[in-house]
Every structure is written in C-alpha cells, then in structure tokens.
PDB file of N, CA and C in Angstrom:
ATOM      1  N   UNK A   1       0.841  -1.180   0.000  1.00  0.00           N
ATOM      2  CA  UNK A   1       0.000   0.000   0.000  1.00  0.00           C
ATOM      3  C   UNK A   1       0.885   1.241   0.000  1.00  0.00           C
ATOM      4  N   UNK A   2       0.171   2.045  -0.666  1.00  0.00           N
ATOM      5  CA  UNK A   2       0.780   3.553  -0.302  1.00  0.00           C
ATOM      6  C   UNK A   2      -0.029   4.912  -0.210  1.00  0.00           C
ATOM      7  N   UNK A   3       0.846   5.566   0.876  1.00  0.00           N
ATOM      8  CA  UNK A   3       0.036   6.834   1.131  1.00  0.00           C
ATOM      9  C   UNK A   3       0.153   7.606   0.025  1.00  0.00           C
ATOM     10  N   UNK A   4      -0.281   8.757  -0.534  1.00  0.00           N
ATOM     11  CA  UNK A   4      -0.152   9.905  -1.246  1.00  0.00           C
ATOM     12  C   UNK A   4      -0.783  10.870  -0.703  1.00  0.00           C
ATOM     13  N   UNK A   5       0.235  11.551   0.108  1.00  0.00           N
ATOM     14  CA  UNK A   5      -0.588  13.068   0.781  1.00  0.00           C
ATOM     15  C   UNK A   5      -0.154  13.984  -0.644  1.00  0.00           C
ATOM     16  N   UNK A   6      -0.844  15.210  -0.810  1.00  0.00           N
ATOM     17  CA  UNK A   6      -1.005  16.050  -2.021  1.00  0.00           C
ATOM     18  C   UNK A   6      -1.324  17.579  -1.252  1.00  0.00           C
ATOM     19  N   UNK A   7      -0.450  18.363  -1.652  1.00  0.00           N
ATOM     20  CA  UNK A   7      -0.806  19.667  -1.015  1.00  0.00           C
ATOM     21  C   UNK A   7      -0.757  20.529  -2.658  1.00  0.00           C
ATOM     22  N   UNK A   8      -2.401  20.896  -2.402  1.00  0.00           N
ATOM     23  CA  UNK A   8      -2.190  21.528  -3.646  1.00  0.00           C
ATOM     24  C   UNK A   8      -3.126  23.155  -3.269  1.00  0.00           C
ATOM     25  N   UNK A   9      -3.460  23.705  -4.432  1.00  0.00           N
ATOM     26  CA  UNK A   9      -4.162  25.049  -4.367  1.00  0.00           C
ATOM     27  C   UNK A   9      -5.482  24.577  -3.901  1.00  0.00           C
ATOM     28  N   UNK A  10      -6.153  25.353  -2.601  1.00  0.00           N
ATOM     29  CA  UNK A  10      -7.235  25.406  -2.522  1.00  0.00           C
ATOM     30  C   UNK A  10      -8.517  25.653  -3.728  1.00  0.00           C
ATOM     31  N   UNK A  11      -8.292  26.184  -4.953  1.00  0.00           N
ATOM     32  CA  UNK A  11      -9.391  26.371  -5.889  1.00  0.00           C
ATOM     33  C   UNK A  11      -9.001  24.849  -6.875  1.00  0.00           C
ATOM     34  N   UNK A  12      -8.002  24.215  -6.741  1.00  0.00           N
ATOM     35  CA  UNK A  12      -8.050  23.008  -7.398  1.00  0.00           C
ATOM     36  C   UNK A  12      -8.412  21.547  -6.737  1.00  0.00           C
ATOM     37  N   UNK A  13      -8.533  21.849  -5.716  1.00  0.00           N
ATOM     38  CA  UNK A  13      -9.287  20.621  -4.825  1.00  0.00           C
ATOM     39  C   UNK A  13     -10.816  19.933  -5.880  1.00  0.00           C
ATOM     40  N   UNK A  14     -11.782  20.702  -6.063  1.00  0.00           N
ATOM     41  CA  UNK A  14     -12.486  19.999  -6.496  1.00  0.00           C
ATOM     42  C   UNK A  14     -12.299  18.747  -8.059  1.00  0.00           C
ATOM     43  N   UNK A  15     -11.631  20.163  -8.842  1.00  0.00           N
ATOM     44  CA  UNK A  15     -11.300  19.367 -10.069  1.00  0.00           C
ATOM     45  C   UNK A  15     -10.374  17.873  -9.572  1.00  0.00           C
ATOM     46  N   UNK A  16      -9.652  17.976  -8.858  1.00  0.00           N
ATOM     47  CA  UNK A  16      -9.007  16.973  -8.268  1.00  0.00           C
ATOM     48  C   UNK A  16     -10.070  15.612  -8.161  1.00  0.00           C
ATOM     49  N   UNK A  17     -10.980  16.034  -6.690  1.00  0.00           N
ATOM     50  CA  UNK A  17     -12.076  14.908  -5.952  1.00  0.00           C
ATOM     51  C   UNK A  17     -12.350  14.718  -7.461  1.00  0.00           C
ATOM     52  N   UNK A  18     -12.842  15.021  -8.018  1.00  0.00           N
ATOM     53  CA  UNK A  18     -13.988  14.773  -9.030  1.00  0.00           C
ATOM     54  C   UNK A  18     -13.532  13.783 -10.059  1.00  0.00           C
ATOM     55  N   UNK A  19     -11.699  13.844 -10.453  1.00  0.00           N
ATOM     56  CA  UNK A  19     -11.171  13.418 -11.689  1.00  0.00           C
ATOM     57  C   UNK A  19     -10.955  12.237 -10.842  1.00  0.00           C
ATOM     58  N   UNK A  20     -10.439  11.971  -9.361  1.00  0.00           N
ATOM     59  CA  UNK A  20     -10.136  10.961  -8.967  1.00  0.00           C
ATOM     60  C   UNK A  20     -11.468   9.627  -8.441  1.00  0.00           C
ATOM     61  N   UNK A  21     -12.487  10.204  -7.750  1.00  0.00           N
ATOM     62  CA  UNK A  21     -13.753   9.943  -7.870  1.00  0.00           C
ATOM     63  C   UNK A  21     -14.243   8.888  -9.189  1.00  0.00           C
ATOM     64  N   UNK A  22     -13.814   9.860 -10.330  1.00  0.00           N
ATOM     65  CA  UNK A  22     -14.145   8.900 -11.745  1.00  0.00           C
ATOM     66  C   UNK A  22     -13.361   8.444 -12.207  1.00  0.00           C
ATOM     67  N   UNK A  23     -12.400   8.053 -11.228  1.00  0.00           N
ATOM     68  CA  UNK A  23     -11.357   7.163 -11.600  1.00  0.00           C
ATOM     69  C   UNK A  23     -11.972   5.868 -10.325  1.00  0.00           C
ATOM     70  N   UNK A  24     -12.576   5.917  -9.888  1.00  0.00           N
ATOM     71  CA  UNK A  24     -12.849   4.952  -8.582  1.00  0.00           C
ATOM     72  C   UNK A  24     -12.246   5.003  -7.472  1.00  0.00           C
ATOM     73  N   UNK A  25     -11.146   6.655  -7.125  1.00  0.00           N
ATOM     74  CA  UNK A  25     -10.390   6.309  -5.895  1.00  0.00           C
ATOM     75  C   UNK A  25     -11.765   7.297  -5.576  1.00  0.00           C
ATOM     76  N   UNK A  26     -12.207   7.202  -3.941  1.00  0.00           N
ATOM     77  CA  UNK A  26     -13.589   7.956  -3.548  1.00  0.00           C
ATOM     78  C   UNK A  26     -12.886   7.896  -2.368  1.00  0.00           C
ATOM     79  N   UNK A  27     -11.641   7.436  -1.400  1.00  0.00           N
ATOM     80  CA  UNK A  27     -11.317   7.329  -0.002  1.00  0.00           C
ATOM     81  C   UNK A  27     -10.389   8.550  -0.203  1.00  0.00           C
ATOM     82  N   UNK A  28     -10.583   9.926   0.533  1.00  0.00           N
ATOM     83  CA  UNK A  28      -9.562  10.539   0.721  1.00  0.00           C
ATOM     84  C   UNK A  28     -10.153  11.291   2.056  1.00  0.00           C
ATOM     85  N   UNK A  29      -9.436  12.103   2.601  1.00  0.00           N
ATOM     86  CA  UNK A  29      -8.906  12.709   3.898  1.00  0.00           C
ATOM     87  C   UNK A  29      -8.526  14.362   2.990  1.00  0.00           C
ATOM     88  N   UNK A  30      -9.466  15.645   3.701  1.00  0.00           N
ATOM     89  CA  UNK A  30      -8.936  16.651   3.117  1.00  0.00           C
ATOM     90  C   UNK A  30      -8.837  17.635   4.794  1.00  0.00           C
ATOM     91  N   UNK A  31      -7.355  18.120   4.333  1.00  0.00           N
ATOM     92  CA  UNK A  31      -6.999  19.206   6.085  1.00  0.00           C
ATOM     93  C   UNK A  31      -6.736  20.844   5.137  1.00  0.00           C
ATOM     94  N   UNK A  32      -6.803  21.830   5.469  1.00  0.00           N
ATOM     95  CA  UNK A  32      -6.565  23.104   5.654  1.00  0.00           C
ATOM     96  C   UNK A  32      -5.556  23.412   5.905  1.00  0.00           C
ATOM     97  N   UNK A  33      -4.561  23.512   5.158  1.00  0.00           N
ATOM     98  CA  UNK A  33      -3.003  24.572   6.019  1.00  0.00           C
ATOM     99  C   UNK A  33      -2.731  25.691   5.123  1.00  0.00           C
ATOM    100  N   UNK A  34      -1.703  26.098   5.982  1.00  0.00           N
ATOM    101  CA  UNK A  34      -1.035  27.317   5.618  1.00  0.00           C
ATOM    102  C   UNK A  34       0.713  26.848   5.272  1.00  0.00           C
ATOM    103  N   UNK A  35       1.247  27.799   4.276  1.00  0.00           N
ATOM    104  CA  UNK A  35       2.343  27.350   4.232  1.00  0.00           C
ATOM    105  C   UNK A  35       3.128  27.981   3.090  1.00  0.00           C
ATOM    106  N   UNK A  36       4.161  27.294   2.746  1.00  0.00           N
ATOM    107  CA  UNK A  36       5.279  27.939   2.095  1.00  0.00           C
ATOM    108  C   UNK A  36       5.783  26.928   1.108  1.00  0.00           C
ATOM    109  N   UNK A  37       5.976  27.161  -0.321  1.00  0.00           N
ATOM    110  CA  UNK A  37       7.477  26.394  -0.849  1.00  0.00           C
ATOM    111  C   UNK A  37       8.906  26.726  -0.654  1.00  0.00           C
ATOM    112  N   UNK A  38       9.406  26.464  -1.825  1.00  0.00           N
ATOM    113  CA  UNK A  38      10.685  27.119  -1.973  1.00  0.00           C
ATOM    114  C   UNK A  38      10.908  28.756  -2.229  1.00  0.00           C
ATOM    115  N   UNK A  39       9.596  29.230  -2.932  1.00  0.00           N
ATOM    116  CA  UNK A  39       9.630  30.505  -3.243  1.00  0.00           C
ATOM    117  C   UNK A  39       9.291  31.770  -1.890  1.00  0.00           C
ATOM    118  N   UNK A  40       9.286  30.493  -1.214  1.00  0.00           N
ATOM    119  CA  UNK A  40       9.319  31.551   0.504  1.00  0.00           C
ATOM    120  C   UNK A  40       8.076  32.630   0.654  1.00  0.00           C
ATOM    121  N   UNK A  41       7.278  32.342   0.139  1.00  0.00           N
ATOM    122  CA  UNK A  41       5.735  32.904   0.290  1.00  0.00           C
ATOM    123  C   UNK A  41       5.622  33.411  -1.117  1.00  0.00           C
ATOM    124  N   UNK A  42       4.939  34.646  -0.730  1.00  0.00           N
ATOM    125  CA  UNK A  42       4.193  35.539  -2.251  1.00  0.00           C
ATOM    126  C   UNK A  42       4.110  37.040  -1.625  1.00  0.00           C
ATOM    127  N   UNK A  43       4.693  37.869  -3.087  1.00  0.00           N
ATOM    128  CA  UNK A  43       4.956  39.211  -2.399  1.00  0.00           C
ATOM    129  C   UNK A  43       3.832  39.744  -3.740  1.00  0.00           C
ATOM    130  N   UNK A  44       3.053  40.779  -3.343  1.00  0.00           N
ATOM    131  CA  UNK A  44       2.223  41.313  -4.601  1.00  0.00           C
ATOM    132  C   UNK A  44       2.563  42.761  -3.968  1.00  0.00           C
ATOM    133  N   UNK A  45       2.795  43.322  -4.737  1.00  0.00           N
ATOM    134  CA  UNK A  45       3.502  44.715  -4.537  1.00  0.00           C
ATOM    135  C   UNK A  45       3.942  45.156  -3.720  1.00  0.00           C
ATOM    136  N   UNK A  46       3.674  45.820  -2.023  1.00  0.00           N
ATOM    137  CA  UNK A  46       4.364  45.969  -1.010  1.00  0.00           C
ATOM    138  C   UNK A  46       3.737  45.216  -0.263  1.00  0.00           C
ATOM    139  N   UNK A  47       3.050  44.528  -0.108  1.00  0.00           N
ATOM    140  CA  UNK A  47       2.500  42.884   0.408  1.00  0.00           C
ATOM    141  C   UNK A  47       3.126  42.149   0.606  1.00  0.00           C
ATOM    142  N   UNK A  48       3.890  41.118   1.496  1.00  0.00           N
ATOM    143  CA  UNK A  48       4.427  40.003   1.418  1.00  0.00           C
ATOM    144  C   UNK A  48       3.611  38.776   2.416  1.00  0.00           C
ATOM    145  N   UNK A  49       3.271  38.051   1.561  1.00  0.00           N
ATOM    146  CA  UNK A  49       2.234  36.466   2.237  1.00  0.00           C
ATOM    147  C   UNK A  49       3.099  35.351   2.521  1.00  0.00           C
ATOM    148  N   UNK A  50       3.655  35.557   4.115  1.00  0.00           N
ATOM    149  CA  UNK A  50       4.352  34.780   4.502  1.00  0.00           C
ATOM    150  C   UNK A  50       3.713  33.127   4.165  1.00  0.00           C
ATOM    151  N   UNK A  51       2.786  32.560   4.334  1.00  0.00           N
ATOM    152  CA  UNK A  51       2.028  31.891   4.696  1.00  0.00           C
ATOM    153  C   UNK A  51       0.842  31.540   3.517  1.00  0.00           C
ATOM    154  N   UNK A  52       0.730  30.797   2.482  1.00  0.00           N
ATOM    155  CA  UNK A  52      -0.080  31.119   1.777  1.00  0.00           C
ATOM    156  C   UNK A  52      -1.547  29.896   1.919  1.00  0.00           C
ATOM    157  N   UNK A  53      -2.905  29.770   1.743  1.00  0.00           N
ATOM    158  CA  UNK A  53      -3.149  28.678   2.350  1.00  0.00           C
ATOM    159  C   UNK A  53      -3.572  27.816   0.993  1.00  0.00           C
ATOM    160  N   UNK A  54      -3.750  26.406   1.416  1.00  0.00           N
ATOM    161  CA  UNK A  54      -3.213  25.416   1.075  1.00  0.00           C
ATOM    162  C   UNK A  54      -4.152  24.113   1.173  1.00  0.00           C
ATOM    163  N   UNK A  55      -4.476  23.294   0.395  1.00  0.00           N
ATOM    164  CA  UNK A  55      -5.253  21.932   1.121  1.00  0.00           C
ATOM    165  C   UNK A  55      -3.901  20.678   0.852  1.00  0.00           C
ATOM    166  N   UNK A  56      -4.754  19.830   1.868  1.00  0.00           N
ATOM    167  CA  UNK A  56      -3.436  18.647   2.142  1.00  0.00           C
ATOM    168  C   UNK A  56      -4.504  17.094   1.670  1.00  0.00           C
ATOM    169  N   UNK A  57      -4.743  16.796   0.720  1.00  0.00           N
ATOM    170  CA  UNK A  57      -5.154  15.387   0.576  1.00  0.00           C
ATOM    171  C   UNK A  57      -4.640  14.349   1.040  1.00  0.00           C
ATOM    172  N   UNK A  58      -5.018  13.203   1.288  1.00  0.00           N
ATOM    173  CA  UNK A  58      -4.032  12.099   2.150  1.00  0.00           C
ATOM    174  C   UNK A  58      -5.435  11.266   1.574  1.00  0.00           C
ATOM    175  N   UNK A  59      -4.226   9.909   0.614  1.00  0.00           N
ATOM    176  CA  UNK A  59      -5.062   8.905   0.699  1.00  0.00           C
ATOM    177  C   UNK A  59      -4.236   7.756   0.912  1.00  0.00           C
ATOM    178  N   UNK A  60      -5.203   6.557   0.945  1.00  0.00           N
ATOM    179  CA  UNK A  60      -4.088   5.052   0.951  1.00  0.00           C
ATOM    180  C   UNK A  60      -4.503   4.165  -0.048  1.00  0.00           C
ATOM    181  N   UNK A  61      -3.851   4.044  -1.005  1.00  0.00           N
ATOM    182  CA  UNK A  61      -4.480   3.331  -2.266  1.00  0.00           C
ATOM    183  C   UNK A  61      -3.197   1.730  -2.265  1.00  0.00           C
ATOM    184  N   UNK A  62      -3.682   0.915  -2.859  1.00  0.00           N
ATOM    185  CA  UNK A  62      -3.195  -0.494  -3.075  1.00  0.00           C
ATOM    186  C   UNK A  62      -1.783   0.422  -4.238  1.00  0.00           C
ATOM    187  N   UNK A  63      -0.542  -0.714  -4.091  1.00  0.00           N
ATOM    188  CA  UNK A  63       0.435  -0.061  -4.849  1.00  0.00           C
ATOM    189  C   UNK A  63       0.201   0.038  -6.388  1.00  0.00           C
ATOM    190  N   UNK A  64      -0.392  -0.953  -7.135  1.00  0.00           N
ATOM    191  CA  UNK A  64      -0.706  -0.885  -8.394  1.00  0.00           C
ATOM    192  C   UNK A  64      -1.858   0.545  -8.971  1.00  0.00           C
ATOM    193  N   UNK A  65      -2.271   1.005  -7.918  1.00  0.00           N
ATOM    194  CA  UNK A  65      -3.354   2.302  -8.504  1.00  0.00           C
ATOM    195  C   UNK A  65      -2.335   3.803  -7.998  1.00  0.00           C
ATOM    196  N   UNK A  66      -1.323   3.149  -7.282  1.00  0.00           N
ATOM    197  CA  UNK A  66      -0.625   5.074  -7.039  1.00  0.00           C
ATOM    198  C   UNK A  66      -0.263   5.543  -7.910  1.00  0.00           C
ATOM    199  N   UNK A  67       0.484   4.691  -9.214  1.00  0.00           N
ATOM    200  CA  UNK A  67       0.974   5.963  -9.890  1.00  0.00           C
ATOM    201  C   UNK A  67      -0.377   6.785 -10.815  1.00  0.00           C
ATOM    202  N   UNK A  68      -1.174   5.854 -11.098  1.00  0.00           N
ATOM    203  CA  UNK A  68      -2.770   6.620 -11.488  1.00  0.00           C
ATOM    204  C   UNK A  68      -2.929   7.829 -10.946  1.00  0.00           C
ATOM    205  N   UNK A  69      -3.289   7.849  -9.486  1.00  0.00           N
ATOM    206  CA  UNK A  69      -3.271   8.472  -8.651  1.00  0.00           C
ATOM    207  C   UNK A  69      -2.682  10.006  -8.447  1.00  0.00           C
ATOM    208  N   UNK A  70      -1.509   9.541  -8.671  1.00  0.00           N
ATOM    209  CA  UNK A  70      -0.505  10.450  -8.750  1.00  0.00           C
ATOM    210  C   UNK A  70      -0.048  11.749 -10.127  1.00  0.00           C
ATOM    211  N   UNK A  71      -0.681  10.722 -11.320  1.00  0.00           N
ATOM    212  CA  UNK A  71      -0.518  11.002 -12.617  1.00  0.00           C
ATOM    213  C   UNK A  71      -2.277  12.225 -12.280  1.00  0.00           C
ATOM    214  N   UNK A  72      -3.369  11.691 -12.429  1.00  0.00           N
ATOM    215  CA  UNK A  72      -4.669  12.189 -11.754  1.00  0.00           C
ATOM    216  C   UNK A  72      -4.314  13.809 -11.418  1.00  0.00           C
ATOM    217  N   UNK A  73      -3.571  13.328 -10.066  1.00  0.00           N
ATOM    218  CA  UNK A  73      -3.460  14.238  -9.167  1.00  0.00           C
ATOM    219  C   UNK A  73      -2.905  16.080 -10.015  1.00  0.00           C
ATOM    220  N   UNK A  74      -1.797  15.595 -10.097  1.00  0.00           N
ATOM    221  CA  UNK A  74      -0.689  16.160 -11.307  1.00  0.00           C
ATOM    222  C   UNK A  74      -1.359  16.906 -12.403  1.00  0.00           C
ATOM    223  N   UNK A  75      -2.559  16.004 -13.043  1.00  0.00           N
ATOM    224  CA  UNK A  75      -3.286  17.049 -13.967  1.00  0.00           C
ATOM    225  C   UNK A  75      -4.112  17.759 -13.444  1.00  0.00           C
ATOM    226  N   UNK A  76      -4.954  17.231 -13.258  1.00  0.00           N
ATOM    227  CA  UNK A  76      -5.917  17.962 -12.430  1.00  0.00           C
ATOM    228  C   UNK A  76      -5.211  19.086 -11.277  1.00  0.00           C
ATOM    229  N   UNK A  77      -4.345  19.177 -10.544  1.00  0.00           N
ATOM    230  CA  UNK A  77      -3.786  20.274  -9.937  1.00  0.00           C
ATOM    231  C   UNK A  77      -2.819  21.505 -10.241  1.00  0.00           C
ATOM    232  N   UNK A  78      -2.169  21.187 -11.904  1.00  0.00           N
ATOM    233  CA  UNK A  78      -1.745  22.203 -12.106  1.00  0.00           C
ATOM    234  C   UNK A  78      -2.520  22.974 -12.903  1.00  0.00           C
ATOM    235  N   UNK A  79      -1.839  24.582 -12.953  1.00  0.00           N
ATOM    236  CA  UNK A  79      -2.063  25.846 -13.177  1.00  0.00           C
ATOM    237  C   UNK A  79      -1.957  25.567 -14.781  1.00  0.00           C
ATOM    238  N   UNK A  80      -2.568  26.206 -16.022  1.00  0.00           N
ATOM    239  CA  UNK A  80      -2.086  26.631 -17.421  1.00  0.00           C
ATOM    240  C   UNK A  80      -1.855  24.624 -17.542  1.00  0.00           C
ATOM    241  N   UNK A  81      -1.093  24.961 -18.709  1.00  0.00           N
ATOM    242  CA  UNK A  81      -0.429  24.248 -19.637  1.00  0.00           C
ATOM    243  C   UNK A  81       0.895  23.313 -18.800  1.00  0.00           C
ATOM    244  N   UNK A  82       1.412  24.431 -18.794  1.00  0.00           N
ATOM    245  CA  UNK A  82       2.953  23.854 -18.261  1.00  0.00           C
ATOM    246  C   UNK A  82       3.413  24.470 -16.687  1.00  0.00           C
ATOM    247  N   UNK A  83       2.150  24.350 -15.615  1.00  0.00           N
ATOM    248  CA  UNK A  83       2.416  24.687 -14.297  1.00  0.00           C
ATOM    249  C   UNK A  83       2.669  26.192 -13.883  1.00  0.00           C
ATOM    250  N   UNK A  84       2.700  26.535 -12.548  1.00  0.00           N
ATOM    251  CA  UNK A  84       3.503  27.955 -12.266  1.00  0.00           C
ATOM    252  C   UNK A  84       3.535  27.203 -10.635  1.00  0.00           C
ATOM    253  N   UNK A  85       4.924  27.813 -10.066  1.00  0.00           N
ATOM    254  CA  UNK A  85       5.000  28.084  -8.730  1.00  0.00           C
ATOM    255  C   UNK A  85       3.250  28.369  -8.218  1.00  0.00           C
ATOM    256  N   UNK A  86       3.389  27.570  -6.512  1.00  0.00           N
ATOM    257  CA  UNK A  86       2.434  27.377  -5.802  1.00  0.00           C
ATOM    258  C   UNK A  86       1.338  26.304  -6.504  1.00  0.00           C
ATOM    259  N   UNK A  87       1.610  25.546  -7.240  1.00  0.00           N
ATOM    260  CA  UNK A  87       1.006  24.322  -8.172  1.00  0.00           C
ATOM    261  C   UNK A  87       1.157  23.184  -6.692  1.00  0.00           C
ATOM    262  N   UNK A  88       2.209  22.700  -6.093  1.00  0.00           N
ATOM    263  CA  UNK A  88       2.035  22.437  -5.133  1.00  0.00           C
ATOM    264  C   UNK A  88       2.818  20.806  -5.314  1.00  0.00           C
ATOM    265  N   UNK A  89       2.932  19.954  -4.181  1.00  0.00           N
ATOM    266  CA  UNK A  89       4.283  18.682  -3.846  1.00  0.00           C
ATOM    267  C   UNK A  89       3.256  17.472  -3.714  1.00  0.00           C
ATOM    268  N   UNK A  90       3.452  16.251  -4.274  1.00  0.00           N
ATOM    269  CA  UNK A  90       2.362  15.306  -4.053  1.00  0.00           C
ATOM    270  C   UNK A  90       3.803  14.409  -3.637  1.00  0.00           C
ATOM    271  N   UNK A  91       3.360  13.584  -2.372  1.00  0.00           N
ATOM    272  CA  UNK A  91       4.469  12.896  -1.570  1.00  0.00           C
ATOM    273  C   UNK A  91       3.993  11.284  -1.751  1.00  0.00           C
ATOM    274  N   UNK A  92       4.741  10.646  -1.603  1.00  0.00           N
ATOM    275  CA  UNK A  92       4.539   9.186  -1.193  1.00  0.00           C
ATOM    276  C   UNK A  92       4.965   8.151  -0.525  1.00  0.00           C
ATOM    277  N   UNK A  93       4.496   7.647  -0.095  1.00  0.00           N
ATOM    278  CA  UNK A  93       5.374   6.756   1.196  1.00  0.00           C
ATOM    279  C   UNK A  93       4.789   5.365   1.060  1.00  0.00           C
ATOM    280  N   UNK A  94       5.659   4.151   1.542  1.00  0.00           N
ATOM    281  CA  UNK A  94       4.865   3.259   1.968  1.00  0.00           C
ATOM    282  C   UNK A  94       3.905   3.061   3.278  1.00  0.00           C
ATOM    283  N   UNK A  95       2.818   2.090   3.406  1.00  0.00           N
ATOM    284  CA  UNK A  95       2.435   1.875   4.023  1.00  0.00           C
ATOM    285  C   UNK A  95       2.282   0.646   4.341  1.00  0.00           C
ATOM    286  N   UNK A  96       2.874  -0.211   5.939  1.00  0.00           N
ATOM    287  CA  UNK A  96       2.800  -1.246   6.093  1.00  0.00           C
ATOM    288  C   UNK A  96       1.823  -2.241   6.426  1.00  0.00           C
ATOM    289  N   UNK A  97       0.540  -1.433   7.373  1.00  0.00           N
ATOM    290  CA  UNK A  97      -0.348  -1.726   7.388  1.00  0.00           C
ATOM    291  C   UNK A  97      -1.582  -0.694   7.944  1.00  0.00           C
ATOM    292  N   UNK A  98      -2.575  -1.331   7.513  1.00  0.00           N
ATOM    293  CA  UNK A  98      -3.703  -0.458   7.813  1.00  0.00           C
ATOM    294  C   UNK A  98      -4.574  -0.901   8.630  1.00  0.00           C
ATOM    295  N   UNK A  99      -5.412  -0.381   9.984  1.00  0.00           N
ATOM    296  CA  UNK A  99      -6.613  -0.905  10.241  1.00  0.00           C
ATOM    297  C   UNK A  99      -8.087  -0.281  10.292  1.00  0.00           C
ATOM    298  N   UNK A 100      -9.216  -1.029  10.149  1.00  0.00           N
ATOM    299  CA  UNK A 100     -10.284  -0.425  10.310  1.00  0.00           C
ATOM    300  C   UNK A 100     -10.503  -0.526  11.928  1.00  0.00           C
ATOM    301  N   UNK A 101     -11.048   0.701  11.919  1.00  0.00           N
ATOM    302  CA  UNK A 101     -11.095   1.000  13.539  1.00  0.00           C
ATOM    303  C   UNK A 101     -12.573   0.657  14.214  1.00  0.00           C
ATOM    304  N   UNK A 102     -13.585   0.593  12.895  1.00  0.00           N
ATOM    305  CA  UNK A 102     -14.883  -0.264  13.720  1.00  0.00           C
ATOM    306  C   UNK A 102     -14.934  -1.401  14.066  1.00  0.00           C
ATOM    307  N   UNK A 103     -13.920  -2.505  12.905  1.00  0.00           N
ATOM    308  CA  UNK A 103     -14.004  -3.618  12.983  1.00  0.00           C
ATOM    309  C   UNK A 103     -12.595  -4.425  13.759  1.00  0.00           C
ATOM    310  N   UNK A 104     -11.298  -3.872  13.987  1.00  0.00           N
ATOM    311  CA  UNK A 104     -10.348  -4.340  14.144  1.00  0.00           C
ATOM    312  C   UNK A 104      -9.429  -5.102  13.181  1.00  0.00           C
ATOM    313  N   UNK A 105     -10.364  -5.416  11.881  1.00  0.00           N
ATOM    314  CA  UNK A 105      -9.631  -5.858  10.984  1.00  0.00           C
ATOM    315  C   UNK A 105      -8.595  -5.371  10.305  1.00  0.00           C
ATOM    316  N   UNK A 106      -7.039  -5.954  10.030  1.00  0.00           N
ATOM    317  CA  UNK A 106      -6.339  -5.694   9.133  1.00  0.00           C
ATOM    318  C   UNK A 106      -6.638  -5.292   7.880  1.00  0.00           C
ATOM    319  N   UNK A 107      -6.898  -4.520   7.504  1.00  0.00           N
ATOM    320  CA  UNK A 107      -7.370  -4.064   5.813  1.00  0.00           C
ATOM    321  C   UNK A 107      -7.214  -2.595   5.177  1.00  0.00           C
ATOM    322  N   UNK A 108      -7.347  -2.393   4.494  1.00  0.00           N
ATOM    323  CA  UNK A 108      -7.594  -1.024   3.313  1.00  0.00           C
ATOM    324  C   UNK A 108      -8.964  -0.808   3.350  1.00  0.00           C
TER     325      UNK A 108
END
C-alpha cells in the first residue's frame, strides 16, 4: 500500500475529488493549512504572504493504482499548460499496514 498526501491550491481541490472519484479512488482525507514552498511565500507589490493557504489530501491506495493516482493528481492540480509556482508537492510513502477502527480488521 501507499500513502499519497497532495498539497495543492485550494481552488483546485475539487477538479481533483472529481477526476479521482471517476477514476474509482472515492477514499480521501482533506486538512486546511497554511504554508510555504521554496519561493518563501508571495509578495504582490508591497504585500508580502508569509504563509499562503493550502489543502493537504491524504489517501491510501493499493500499490498498483498510485501511480494513477498520482498522474490524476498532477493534472488535475496544475495551473495553465505547463504549471507555475504554488502548483504544489504530491508525496509518497509506503504503508505497512492499515486498520479499520470499527471492525479491528487488518485491511484497506
């Protein structure tokens, strides 16, 4: 299994749920942050946005559907054609195991 947390632009969240949804992934986890890349916030004229905000997706998909997932994610979250800064980092990790917490069972 693997996680894929996804921090992308808050106005691209839906196109996201929706492309992944009709792909059959429907299990995700969405949090609210604030935050920064490499470009160290956003300055618009004498403005500077330390902090810009942000959604954090987190799902756990079987290993054969992440790179889908991931590929999904990727379109559906960038900006234009060919991206711009604040487009945002999709991470991945393994996962060794999972449980359901109503039932106690080992599973996804």
């Amino acid at each position: 299994m693997k996680m894929i947390k996804a921090v992308i632009r808050p106005e691209k969240v839906l196109p996201v749920l929706t492309a992944l949804e009709k792909k059959g992934h429907n299990s995700v986890t969405r949090v609210s942050a604030l935050g920064r890349g490499k470009q160290r916030g956003l300055k618009v004229g004498d403005v500077y946005y330390d902090e810009i905000p942000k959604e954090v997706l987190v799902m756990v998909v079987e290993d054969a559907d992440a790179e889908e997932v991931v590929k999904t994610i990727e379109k559906e979250a960038r900006t234009e054609e060919t991206g711009a800064f604040g487009d945002g980092k999709i991470f991945m990790q393994d996962v060794l195991t999972a449980y359901t917490v109503s039932t106690g069972k080992e599973e996804l």
